[in-house]
Protein backbone atom coordinates (compact mmCIF):
# COMPACT_ATOMS: atom_id res chain seq x y z
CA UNK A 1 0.00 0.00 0.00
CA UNK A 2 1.51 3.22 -1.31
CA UNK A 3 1.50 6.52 1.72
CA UNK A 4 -0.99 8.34 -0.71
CA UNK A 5 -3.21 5.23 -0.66
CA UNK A 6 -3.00 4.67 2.91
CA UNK A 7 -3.65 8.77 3.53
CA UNK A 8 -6.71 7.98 1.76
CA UNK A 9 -7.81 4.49 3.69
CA UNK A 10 -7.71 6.96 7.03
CA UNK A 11 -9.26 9.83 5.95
CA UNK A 12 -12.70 7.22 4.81
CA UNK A 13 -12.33 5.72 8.05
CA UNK A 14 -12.40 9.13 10.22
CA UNK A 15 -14.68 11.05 8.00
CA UNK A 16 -17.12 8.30 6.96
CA UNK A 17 -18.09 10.51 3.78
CA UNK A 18 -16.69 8.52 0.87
CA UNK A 19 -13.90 6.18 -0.05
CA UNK A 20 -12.59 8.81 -2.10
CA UNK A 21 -12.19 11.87 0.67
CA UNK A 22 -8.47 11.45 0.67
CA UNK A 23 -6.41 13.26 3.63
CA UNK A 24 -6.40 12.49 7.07
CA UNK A 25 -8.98 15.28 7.98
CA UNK A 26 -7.29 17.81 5.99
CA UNK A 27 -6.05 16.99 2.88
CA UNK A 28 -5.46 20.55 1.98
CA UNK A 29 -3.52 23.40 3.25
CA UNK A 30 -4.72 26.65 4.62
CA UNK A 31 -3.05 30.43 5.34
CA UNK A 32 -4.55 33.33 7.26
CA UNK A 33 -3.99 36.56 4.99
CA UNK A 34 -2.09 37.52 2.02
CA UNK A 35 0.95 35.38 1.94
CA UNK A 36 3.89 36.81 1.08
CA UNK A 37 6.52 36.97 -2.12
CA UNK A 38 10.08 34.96 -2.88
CA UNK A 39 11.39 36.46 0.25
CA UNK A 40 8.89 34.93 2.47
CA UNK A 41 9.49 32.05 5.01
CA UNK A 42 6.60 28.99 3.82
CA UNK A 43 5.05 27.29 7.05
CA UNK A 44 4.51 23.13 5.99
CA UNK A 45 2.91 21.08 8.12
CA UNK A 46 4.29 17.66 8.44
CA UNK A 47 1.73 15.10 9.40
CA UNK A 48 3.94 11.99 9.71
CA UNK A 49 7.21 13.64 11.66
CA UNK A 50 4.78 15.82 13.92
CA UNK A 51 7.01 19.00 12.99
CA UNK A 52 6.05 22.30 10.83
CA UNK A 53 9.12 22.50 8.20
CA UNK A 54 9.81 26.06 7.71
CA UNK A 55 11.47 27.34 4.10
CA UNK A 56 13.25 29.76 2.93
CA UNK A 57 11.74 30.38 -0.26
CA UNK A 58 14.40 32.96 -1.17
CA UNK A 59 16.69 30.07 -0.89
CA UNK A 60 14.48 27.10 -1.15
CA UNK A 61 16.26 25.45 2.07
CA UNK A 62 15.03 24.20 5.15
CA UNK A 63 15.93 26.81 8.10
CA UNK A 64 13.83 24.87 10.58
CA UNK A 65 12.07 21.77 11.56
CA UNK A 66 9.68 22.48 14.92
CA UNK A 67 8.29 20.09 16.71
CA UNK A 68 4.41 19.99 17.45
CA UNK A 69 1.60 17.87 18.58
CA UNK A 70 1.14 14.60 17.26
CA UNK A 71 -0.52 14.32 13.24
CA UNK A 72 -0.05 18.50 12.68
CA UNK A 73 -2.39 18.46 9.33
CA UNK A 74 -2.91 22.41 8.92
CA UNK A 75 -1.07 25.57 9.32
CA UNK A 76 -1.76 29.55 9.17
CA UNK A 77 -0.33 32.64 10.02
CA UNK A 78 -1.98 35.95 11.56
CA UNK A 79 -1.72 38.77 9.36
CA UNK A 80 1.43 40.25 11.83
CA UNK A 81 3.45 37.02 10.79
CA UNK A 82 4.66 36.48 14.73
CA UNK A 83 2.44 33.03 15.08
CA UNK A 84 1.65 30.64 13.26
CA UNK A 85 -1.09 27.88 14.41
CA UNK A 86 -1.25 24.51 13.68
CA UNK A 87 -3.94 21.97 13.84
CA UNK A 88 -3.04 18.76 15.76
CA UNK A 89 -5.00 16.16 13.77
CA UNK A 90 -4.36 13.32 16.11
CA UNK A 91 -3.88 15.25 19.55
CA UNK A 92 -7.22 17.46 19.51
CA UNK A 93 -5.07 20.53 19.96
CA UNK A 94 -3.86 23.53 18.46
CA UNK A 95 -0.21 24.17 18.36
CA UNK A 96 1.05 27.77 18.65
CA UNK A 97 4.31 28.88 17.45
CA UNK A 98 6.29 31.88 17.70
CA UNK A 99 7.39 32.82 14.78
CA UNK A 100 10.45 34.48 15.63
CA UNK A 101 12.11 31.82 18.24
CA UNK A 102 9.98 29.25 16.36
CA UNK A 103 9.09 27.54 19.52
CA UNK A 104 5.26 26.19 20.52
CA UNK A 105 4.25 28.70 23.03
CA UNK A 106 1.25 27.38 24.20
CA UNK A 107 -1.09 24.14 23.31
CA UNK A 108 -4.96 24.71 23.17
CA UNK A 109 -7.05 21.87 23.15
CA UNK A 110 -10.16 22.13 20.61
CA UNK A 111 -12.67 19.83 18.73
CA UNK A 112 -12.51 16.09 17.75
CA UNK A 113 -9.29 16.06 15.07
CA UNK A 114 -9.08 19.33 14.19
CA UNK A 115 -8.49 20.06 10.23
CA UNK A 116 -7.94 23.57 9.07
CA UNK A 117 -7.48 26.18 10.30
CA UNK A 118 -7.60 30.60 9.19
CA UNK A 119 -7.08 33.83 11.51
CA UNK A 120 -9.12 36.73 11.24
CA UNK A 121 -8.17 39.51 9.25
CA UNK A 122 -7.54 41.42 12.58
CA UNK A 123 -5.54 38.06 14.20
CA UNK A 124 -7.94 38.64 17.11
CA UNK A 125 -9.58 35.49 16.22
CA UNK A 126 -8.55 31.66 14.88
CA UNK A 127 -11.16 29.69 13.32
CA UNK A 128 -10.57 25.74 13.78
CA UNK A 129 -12.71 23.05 12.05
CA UNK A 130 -13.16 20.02 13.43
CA UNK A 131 -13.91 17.12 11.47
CA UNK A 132 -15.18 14.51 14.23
CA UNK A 133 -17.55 17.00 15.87
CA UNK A 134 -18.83 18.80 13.45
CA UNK A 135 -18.23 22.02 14.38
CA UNK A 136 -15.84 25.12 14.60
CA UNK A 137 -13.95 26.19 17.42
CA UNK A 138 -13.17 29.52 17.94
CA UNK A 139 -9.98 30.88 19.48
CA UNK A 140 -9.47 33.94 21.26
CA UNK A 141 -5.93 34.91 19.86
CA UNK A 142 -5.02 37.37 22.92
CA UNK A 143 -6.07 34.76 25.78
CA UNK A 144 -5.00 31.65 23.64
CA UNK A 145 -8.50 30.03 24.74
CA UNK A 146 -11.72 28.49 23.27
CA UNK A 147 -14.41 30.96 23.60
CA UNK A 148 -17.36 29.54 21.25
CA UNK A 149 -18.05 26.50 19.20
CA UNK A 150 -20.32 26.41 15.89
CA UNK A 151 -21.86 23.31 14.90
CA UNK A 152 -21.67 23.45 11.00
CA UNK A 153 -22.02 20.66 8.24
CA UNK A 154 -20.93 16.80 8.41
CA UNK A 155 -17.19 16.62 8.51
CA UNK A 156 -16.00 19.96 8.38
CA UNK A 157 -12.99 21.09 6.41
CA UNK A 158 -11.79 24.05 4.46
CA UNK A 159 -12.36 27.50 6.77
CA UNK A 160 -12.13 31.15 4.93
CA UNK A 161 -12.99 34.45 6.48
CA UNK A 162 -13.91 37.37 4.52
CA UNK A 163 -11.92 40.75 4.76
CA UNK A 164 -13.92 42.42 6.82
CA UNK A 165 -13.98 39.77 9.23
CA UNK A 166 -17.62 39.19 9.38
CA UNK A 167 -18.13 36.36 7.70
CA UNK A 168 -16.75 32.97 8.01
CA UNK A 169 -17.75 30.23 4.98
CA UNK A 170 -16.61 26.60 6.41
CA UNK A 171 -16.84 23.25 3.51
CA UNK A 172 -18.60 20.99 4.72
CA UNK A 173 -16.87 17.55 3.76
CA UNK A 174 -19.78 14.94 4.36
CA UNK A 175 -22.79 17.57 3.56
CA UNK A 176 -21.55 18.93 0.00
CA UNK A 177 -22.58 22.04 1.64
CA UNK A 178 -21.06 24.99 2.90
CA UNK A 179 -21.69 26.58 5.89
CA UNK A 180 -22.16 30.80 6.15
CA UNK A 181 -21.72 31.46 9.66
CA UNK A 182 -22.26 35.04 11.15
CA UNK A 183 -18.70 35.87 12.80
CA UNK A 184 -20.16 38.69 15.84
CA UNK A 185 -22.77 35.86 16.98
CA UNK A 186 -21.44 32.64 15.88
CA UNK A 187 -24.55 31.27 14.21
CA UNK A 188 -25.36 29.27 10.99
CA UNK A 189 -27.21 31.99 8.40
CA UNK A 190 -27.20 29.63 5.35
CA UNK A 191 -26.32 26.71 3.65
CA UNK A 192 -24.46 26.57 0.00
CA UNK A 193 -25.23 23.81 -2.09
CA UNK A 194 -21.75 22.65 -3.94
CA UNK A 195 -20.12 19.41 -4.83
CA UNK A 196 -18.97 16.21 -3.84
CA UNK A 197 -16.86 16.15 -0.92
CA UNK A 198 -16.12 19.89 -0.74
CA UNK A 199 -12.16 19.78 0.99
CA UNK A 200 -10.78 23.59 0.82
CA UNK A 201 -11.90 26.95 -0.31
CA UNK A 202 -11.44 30.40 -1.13
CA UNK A 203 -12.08 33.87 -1.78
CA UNK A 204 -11.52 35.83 -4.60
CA UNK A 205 -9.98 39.13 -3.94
CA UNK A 206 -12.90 41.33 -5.23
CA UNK A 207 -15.03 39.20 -2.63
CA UNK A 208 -17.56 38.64 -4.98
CA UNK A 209 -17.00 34.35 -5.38
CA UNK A 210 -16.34 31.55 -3.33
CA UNK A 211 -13.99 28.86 -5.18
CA UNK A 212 -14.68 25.09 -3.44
CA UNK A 213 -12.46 22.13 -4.37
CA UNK A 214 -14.64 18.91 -4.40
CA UNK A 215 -12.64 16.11 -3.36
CA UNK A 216 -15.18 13.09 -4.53
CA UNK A 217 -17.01 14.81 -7.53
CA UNK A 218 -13.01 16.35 -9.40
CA UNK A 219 -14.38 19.59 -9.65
CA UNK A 220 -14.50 23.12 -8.38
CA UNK A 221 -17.97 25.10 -7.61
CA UNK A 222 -17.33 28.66 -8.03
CA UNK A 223 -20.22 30.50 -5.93
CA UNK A 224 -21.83 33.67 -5.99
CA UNK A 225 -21.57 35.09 -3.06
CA UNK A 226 -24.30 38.10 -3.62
CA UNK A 227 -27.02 35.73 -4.22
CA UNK A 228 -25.05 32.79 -2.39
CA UNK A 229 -25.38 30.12 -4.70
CA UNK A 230 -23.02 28.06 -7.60
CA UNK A 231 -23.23 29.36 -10.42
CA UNK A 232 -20.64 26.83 -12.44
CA UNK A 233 -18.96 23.67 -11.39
CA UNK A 234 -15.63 23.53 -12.94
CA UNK A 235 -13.85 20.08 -14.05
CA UNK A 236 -10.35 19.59 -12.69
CA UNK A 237 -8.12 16.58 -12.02
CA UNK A 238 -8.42 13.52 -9.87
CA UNK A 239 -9.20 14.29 -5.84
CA UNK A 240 -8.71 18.21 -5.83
CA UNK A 241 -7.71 19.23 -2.57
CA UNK A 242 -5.49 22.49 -1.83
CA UNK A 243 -6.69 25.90 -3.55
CA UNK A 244 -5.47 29.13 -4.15
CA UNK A 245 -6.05 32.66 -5.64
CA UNK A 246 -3.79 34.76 -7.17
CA UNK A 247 -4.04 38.35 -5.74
CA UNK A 248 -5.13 39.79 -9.00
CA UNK A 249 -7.97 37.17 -9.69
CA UNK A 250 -7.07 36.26 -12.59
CA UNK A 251 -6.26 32.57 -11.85
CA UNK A 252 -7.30 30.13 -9.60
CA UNK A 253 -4.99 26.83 -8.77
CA UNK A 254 -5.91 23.91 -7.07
CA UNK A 255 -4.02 20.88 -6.04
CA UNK A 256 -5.06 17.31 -7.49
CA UNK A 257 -3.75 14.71 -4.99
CA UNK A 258 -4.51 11.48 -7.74
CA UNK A 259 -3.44 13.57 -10.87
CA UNK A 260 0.14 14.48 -9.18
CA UNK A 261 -0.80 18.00 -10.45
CA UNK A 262 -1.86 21.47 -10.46
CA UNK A 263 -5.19 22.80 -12.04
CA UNK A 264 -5.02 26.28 -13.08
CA UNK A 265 -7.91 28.09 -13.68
CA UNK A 266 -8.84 30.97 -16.05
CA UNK A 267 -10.89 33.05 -13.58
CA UNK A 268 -12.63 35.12 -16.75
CA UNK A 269 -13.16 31.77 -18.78
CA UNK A 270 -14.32 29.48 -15.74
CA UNK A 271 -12.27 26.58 -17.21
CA UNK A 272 -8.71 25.09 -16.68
CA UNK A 273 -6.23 26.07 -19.17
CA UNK A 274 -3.16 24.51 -17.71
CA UNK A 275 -1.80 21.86 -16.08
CA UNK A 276 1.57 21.56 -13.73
CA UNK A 277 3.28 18.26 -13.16
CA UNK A 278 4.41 18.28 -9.89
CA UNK A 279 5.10 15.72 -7.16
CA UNK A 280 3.40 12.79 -5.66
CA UNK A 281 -0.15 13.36 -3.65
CA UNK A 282 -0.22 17.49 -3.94
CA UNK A 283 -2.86 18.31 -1.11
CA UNK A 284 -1.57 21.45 0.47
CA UNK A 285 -1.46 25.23 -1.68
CA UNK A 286 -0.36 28.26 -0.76
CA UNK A 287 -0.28 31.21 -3.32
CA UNK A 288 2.59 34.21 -3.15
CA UNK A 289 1.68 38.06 -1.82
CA UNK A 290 2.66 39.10 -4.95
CA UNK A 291 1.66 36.09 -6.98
CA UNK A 292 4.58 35.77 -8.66
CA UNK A 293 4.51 31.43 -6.54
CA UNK A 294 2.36 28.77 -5.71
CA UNK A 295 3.68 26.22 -3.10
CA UNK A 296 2.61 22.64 -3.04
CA UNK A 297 3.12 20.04 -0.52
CA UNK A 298 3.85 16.75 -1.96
CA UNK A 299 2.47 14.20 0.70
CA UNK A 300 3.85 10.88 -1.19
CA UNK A 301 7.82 12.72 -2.26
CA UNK A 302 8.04 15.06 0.86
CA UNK A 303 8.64 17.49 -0.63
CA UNK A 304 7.63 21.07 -1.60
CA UNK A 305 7.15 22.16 -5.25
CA UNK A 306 7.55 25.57 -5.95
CA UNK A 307 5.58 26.39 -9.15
CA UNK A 308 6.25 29.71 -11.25
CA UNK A 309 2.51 31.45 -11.97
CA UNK A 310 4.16 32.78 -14.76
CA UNK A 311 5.54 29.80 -17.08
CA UNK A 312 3.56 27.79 -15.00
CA UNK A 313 6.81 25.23 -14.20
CA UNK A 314 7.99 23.97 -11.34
CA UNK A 315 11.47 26.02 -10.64
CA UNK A 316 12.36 23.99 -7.47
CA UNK A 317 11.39 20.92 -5.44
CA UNK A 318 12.78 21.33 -1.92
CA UNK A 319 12.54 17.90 0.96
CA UNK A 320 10.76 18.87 3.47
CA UNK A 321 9.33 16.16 6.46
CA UNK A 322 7.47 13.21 6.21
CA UNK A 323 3.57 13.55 4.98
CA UNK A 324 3.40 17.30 4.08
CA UNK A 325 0.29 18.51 3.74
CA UNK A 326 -1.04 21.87 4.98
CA UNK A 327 1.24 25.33 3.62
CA UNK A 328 1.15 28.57 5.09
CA UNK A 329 2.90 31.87 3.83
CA UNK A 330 4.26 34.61 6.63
């Protein structure tokens, strides 16, 4: 049994969706913010060596390798870049590190096998999903402490906040659904009908659309987020995971975990128009400040591909731990 195969056997036993969610609770990477450019340090989560790898991506080396809790599956930075929080997949727990000592500072215990994980636009806030309970928990960034818990969809997974802060969409894994949830009083306002298996999402920069990566149907539901509904469902490759925006719109990318690849997407024509070999089981994305990168973690070659947005080739594959799966730009 091959790593990506057996990523996959876990994630249908924890999730009970489908044989084809792939990812053990989060096959997909998330980031709080704007990431940053080539000069940027890139936040990987390693699920197997229970460490966050973090990258140079000026020099595409290693600087760091910090130990966490036990199955870290998620990562994401405030907008100030001093933490970065990880989800502890196995340990029910949120690690917290400090960016510049890279040590954890504190450990906050959450929901059943927490998944993904985003940070307000204001850092005052970190927004947790929690596959196993069904829910979100909601971290108090100043205090370091659970202060509410939102029961959303069946297995949640990808989390994205809006600018302003007010709204928080959460994909809802084993409901094809995704949740709108008020942000000031922590309650359900609507449900979006999407695809199969929705895994990660995200934003568009106008704020206008909501791009969701189904895991179990190979496509991407691109919603309307004025009249909250999809308006097109776009074909990608085999069990898209990981997604990304570029900061100008213009393209969307998303990580196929069985096509080795990344789908990029023509945000004007709704439709793929190319494809980037890059290494085995791509789940987590990550997406430059300036859009000039996309950053991929290879789960099967631990490794990280760094993919150029403009010739749309990889330009370096850097080892990184064992299992990488969620990415994070500070």
């Amino acid at each position: 049994m091959t790593r990506n195969q057996d990523m996959g056997r876990r994630a249908a036993a924890v999730l009970c969706v489908t044989a084809a969610l792939l990812g053990p609770g989060n096959p997909a990477g998330a980031s709080a913010g704007p990431p940053r450019g080539p000069g940027a340090l890139v936040y990987v989560a390693d699920l197997d060596s229970d460490t966050v790898s973090v990258v140079d991506a000026r020099t595409g080396r290693v600087v760091d390798a910090v130990p966490v809790g036990h199955g870290p599956d998620s990562v994401a930075v405030g907008p100030d870049g001093s933490r970065a929080y990880v989800t502890d997949s196995a340990a029910d727990t949120v690690s917290v590190i400090d960016t510049r000592t890279r040590t954890v500072v504190a450990t906050v215990p959450v929901g059943d096998e927490p998944s993904r994980v985003t940070v307000s636009p204001d850092g005052r806030r970190v927004y947790v999903a929690d596959v196993r309970s069904d829910d979100v928990s909601v971290i108090d960034a100043r205090t370091l402490t659970v202060t509410d818990t939102i029961a959303v969809g069946d297995a949640p997974l990808g989390v994205a906040v809006t600018p302003d802060g007010r709204t928080l969409y959460v994909a809802d894994a084993g409901s094809g659904t995704v949740s709108v949830v008020r942000t000031d009083t922590g309650r359900v306002t609507g449900t979006i009908r999407v695809g199969a298996g929705p895994t990660a999402l995200v934003l568009t920069p106008d704020g206008r659309s909501l791009y969701v990566s189904n895991l179990s149907s190979d496509d991407v539901s691109v919603v309307d987020l004025r009249r909250g509904v999809e308006t097109d469902r776009i074909p990608v490759g085999d069990r898209p995971a990981g997604i990304g925006v570029r900061p100008d719109g213009r393209e969307v990318y998303v990580a196929d975990i069985g096509s080795d690849a990344v789908s990029v997407i023509r945000t004007a024509a709704r439709a793929v128009t190319a494809t980037v070999a890059v290494g085995h089981g791509p789940n987590g994305l990550a997406v430059a400040r300036d859009g000039s990168r996309v950053y991929v973690s290879d789960f099967d070659s631990d490794t990280l591909s760094v993919v150029d947005t403009t010739t749309h080739r990889v330009r370096a594959t850097v080892p990184v731990g064992a299992g990488p799966t969620g990415v994070a730009v500070a």
